[in-house]
C-alpha atoms as a PDB file:
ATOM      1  CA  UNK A   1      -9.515  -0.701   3.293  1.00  0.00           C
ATOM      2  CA  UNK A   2      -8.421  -3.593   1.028  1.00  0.00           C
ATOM      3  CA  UNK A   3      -8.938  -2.932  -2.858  1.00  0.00           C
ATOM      4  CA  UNK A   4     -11.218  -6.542  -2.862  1.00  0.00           C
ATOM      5  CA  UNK A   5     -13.483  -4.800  -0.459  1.00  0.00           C
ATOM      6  CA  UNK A   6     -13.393  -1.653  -2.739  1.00  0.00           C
ATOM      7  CA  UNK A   7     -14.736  -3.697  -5.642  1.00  0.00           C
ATOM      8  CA  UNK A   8     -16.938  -5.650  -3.360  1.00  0.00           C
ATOM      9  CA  UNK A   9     -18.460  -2.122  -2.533  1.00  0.00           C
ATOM     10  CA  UNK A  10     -18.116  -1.369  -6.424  1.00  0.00           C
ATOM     11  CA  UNK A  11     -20.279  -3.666  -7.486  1.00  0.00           C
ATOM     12  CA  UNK A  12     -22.734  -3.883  -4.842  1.00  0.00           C
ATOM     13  CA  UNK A  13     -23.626   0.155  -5.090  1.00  0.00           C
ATOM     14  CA  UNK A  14     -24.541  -0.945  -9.071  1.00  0.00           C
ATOM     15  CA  UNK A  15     -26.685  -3.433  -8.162  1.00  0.00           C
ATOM     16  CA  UNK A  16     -28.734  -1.422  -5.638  1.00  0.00           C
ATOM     17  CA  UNK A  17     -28.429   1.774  -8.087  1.00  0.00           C
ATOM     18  CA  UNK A  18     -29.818  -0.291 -10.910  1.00  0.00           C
ATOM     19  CA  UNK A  19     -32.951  -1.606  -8.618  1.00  0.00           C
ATOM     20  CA  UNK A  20     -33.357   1.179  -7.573  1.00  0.00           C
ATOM     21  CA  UNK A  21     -33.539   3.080 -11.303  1.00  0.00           C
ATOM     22  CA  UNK A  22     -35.687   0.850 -12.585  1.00  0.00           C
ATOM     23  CA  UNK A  23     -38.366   0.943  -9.359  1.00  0.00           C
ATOM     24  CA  UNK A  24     -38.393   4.439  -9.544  1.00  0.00           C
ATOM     25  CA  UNK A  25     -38.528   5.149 -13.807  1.00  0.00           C
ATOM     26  CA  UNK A  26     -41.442   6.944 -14.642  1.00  0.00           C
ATOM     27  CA  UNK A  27     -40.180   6.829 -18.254  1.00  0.00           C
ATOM     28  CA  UNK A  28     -40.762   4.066 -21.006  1.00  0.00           C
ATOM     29  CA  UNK A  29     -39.087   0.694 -20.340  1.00  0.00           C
ATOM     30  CA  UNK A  30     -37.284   1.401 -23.044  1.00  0.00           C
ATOM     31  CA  UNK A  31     -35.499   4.186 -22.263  1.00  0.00           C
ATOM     32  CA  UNK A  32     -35.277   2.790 -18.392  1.00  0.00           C
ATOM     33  CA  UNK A  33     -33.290  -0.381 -20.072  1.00  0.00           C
ATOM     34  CA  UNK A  34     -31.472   2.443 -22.579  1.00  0.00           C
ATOM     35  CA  UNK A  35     -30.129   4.106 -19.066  1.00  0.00           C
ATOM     36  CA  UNK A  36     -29.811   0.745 -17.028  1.00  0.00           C
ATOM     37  CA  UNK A  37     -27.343  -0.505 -19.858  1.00  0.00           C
ATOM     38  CA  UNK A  38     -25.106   3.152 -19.746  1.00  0.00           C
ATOM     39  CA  UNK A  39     -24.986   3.274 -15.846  1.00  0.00           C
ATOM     40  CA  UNK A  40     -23.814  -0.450 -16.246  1.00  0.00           C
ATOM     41  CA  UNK A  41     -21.166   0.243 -19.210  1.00  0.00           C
ATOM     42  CA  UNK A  42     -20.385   3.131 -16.829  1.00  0.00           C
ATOM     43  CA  UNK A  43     -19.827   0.787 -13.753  1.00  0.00           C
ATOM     44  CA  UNK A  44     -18.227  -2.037 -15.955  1.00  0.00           C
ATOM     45  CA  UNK A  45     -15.679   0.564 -17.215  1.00  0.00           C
ATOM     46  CA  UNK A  46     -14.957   1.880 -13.391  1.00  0.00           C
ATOM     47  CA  UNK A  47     -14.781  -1.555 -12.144  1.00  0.00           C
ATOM     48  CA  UNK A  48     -11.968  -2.555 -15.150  1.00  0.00           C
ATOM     49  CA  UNK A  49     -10.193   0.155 -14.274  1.00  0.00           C
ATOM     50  CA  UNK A  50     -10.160  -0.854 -10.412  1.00  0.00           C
ATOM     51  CA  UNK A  51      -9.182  -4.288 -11.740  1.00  0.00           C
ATOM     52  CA  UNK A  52      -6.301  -2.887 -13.527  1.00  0.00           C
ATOM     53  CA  UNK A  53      -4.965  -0.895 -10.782  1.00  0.00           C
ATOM     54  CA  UNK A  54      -5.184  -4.116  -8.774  1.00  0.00           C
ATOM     55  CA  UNK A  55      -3.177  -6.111 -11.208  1.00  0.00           C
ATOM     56  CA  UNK A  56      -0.608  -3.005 -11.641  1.00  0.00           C
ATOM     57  CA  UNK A  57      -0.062  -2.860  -7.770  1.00  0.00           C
ATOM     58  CA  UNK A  58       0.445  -6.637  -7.266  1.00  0.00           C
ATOM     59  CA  UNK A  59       2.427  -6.824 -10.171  1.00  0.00           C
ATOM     60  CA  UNK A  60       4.967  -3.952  -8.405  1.00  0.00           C
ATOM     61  CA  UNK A  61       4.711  -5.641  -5.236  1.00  0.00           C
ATOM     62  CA  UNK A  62       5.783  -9.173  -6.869  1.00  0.00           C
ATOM     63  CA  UNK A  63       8.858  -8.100  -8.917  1.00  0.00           C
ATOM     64  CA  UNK A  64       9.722  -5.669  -5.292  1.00  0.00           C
ATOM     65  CA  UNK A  65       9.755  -9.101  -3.516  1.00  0.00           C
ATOM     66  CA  UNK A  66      11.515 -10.822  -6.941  1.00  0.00           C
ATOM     67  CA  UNK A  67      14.356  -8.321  -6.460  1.00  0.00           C
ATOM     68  CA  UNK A  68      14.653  -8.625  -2.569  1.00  0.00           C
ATOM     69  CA  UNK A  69      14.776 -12.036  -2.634  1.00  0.00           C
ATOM     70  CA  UNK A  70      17.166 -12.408  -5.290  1.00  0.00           C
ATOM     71  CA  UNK A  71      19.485  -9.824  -3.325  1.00  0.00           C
ATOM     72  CA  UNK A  72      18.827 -12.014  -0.073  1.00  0.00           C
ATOM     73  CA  UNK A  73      19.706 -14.960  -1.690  1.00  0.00           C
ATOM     74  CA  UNK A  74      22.897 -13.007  -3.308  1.00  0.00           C
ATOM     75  CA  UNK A  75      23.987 -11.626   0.254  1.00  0.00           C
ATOM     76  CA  UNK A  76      23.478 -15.271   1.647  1.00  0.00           C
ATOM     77  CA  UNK A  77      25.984 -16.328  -0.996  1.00  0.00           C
ATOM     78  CA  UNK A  78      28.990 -13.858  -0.978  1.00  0.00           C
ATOM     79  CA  UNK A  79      28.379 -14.530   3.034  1.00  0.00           C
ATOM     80  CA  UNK A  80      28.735 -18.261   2.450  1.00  0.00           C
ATOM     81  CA  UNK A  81      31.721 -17.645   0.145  1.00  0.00           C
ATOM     82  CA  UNK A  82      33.027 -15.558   2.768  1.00  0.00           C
ATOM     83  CA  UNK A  83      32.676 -17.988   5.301  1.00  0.00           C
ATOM     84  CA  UNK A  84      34.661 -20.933   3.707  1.00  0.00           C
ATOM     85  CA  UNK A  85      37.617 -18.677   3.253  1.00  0.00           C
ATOM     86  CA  UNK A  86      37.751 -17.725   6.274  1.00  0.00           C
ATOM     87  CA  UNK A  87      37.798 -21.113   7.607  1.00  0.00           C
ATOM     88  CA  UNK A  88      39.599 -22.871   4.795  1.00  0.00           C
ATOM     89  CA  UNK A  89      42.623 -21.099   6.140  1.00  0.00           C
END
C-alpha cells in the first residue's frame, strides 16, 4: 500500500470520526467542540508525523539514486578512458 493512500485513509477516518462524535455527543457543545479540537490535534500530529516519514524515505531514496548515478556516470567514464587507450595504440 502506497504511503499517499495511507494518508488518504488518514485523513478520511478523521473526518468520519469527527461526524460521527459530534452526531452522537450527548454532552454540551462545548465540551463536544473541546474533544472535536483534541481528536483533531491528535490526527494533525499523526498525520505530520506520516508526512515526515514520507519526506525522510524519499529523501533516502533520492540521494540512493544521487550516488548510483554518479557511480554510473563514473564507471561510464574510466570505461570511456579505457576505451581510447586501447584504441589510441
Amino acid at each position: 500500500m502506497s504511503t499517499g493512500k495511507v494518508v488518504l485513509g488518514v485523513l478520511a477516518g478523521a473526518a468520519v470520526g469527527a461526524l460521527v462524535g459530534v452526531l452522537m455527543a450527548p454532552e454540551k457543545g462545548s465540551e463536544t467542540r473541546k474533544k472535536l479540537m483534541k481528536k483533531s490535534e491528535d490526527y494533525t500530529g499523526a498525520l505530520k508525523e506520516k508526512f515526515d516519514d514520507l519526506v525522510s524515505t524519499m529523501t533516502n531514496q533520492f540521494e540512493n539514486v544521487k550516488s548510483e548515478t554518479k557511480s554510473m556516470a563514473q564507471h561510464g567514464k574510466s570505461r570511456a578512458h579505457d576505451f581510447k587507450k586501447g584504441t589510441s595504440m
